[in-house]
C-alpha atoms as a PDB file:
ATOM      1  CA  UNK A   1     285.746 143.047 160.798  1.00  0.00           C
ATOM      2  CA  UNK A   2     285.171 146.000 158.938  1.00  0.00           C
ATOM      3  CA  UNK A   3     281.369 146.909 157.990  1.00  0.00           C
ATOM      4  CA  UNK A   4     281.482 146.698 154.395  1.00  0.00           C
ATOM      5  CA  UNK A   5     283.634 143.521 154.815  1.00  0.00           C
ATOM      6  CA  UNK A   6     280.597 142.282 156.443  1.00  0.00           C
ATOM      7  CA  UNK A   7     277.739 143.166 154.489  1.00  0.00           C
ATOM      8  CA  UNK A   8     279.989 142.107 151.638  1.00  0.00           C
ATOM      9  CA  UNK A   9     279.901 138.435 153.030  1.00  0.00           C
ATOM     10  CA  UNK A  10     276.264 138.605 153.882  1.00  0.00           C
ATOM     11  CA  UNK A  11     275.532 139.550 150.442  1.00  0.00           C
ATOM     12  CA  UNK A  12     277.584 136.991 148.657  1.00  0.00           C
ATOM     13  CA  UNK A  13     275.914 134.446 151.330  1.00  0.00           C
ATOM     14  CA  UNK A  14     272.568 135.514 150.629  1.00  0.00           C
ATOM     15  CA  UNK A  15     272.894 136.182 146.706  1.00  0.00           C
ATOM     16  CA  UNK A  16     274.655 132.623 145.960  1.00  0.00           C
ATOM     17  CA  UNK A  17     271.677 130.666 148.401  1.00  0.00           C
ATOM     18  CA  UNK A  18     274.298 129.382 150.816  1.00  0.00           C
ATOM     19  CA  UNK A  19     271.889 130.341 153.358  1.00  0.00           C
ATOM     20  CA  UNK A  20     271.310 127.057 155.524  1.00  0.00           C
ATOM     21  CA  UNK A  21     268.293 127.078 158.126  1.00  0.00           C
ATOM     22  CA  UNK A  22     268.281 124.355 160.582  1.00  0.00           C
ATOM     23  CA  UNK A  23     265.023 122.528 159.762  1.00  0.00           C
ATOM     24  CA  UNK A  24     264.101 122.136 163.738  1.00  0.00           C
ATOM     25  CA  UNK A  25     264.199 126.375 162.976  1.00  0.00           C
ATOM     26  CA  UNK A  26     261.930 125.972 160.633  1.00  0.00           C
ATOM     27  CA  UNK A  27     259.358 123.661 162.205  1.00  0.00           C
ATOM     28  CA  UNK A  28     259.330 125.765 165.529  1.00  0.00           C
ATOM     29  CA  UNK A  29     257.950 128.946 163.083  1.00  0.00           C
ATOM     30  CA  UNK A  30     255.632 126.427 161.473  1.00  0.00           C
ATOM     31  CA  UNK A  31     254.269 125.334 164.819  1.00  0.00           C
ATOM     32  CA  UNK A  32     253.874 128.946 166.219  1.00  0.00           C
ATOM     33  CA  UNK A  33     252.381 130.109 162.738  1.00  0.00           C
ATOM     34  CA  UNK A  34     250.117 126.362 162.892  1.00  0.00           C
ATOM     35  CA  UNK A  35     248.989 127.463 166.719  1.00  0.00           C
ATOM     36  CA  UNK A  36     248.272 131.037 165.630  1.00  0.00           C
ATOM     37  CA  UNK A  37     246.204 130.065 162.065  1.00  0.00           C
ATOM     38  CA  UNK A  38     244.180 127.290 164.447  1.00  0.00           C
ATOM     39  CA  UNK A  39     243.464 129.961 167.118  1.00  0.00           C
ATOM     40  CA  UNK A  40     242.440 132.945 164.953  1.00  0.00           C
ATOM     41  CA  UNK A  41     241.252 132.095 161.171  1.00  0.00           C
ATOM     42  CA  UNK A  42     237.992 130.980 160.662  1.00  0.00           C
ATOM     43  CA  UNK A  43     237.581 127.844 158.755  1.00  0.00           C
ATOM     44  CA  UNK A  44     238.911 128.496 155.062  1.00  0.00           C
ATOM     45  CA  UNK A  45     241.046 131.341 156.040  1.00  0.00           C
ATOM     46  CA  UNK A  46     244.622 131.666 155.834  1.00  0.00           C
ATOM     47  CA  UNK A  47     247.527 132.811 157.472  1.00  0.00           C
ATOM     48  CA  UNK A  48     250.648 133.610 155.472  1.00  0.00           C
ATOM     49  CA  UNK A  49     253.956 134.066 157.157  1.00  0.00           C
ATOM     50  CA  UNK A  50     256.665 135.089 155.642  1.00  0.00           C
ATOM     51  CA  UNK A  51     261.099 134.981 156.889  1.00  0.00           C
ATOM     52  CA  UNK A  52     262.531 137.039 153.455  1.00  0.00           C
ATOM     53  CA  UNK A  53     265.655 136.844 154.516  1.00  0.00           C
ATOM     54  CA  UNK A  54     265.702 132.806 154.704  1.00  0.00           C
ATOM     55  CA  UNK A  55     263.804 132.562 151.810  1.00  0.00           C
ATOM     56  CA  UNK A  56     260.907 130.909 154.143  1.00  0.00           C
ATOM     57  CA  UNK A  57     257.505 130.883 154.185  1.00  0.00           C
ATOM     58  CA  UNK A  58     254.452 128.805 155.299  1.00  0.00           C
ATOM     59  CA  UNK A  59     250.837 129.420 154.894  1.00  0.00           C
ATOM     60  CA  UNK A  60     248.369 127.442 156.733  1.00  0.00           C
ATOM     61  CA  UNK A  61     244.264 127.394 156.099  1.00  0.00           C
ATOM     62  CA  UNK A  62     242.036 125.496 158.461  1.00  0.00           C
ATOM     63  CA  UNK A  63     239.703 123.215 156.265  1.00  0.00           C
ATOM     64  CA  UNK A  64     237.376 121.815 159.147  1.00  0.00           C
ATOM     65  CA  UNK A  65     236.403 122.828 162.601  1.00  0.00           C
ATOM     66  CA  UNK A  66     234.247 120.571 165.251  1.00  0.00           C
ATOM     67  CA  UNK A  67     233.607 119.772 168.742  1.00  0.00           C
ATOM     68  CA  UNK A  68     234.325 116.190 169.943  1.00  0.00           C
ATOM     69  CA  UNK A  69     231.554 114.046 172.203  1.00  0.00           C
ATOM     70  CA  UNK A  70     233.892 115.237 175.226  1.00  0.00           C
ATOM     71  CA  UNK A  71     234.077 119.031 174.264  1.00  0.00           C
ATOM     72  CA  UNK A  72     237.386 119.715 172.869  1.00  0.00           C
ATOM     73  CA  UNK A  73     237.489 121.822 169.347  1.00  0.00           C
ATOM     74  CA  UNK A  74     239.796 120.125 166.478  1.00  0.00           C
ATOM     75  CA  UNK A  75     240.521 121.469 163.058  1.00  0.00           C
ATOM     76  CA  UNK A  76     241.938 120.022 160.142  1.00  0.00           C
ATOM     77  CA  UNK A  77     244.235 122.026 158.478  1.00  0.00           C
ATOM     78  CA  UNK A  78     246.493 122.159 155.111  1.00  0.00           C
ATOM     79  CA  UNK A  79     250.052 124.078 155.139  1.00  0.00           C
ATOM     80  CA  UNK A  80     252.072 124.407 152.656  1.00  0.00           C
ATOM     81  CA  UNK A  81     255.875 125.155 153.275  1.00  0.00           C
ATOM     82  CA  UNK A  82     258.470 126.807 151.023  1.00  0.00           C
ATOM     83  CA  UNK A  83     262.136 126.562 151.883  1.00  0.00           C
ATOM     84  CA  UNK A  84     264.175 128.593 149.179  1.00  0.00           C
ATOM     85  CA  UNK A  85     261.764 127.108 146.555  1.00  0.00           C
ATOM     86  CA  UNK A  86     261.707 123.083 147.969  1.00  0.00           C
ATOM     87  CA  UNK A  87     257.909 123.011 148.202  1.00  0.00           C
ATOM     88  CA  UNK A  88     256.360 120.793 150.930  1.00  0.00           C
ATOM     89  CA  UNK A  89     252.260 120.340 151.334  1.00  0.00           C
ATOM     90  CA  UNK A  90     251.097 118.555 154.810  1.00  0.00           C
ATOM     91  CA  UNK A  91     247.466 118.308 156.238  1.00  0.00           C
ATOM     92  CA  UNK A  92     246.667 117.561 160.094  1.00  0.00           C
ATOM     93  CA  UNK A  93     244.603 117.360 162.834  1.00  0.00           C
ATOM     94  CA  UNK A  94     244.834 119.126 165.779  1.00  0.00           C
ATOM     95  CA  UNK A  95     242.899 119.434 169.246  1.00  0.00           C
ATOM     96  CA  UNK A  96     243.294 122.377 171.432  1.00  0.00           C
ATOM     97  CA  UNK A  97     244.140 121.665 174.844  1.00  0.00           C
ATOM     98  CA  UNK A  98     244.495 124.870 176.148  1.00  0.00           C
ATOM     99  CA  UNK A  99     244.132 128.689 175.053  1.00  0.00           C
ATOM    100  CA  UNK A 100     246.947 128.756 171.858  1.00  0.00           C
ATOM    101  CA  UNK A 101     247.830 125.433 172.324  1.00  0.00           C
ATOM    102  CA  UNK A 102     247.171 123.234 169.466  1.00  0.00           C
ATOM    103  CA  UNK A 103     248.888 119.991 169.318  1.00  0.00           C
ATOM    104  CA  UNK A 104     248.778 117.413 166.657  1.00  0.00           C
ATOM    105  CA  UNK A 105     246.627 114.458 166.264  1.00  0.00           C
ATOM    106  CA  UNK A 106     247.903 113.562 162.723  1.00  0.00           C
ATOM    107  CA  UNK A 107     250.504 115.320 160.632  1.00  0.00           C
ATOM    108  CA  UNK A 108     250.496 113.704 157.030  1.00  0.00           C
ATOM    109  CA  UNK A 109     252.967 115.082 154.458  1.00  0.00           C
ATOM    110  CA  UNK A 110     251.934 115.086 149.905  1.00  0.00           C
ATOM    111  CA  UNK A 111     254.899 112.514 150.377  1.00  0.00           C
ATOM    112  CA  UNK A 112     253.396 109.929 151.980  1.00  0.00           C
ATOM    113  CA  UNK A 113     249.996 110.041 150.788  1.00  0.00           C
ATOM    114  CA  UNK A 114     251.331 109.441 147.014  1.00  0.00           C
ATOM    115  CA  UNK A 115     253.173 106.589 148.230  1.00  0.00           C
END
C-alpha cells in the first residue's frame, strides 16, 4: 500500500471516530496510570494521562492515605475516564502489597452509586 493511501485511511479513520479501543486496552493504561498516581502523588494530587490519538484519557487523584493496624498503606482514590467523550467517574480503595503494586480493595463506578 502506497503511503499516502495509508495516511489517507488513517485520517478518514481517525477524523470520522471509527477508532475502536478494546476496553481491556483501556483498563490495563488505567491500572498502570492507577499504580503510578497511588505510588507518587501525595494525597489530593493528580495524575493526568493522556492517549491523543485514541481520544483517551484518565486522571486519577488520591483523596485519602492511611496505615492499617497490620502496617499496610491504602488510599482512596477518584478517576475519572474519558473515552472519545463517554465520561466515566469511579472511586476505590487500594492496598499496596508491594513497591508499585496497588491492587484494589473496592472499585465503585458514578453508575452504581446513583442506582
Amino acid at each position: 500500500m502506497d503511503l499516502s493511501v495509508a495516511l489517507s485511511v488513517l485520517n478518514y479513520v481517525f477524523n470520522t471516530n471509527q477508532v475502536q479501543i478494546d476496553p481491556l486496552v483501556i483498563e490495563k493504561q488505567v491500572v498502570m496510570a492507577r499504580y503510578d498516581a497511588l505510588e507518587n502523588k501525595l494525597t489530593n494530587e493528580s495524575l493526568s494521562w493522556n492517549d491523543y490519538i485514541n481520544q483517551f484519557s484518565v486522571v486519577i487523584t488520591p483523596t485519602k492515605t492511611y496505615k492499617t493496624a497490620n502496617g499496610a498503606f491504602c488510599r482512596e482514590y477518584k478517576e475519572v475516564i474519558n473515552n472519545n467523550g463517554e465520561v466515566t467517574s469511579r472511586e476505590g480503595l487500594a492496598c499496596r502489597e508491594k513497591k508499585d503494586y496497588w491492587p484494589n480493595k473496592v472499585l465503585v463506578s458514578d453508575y452504581y452509586k446513583q442506582g
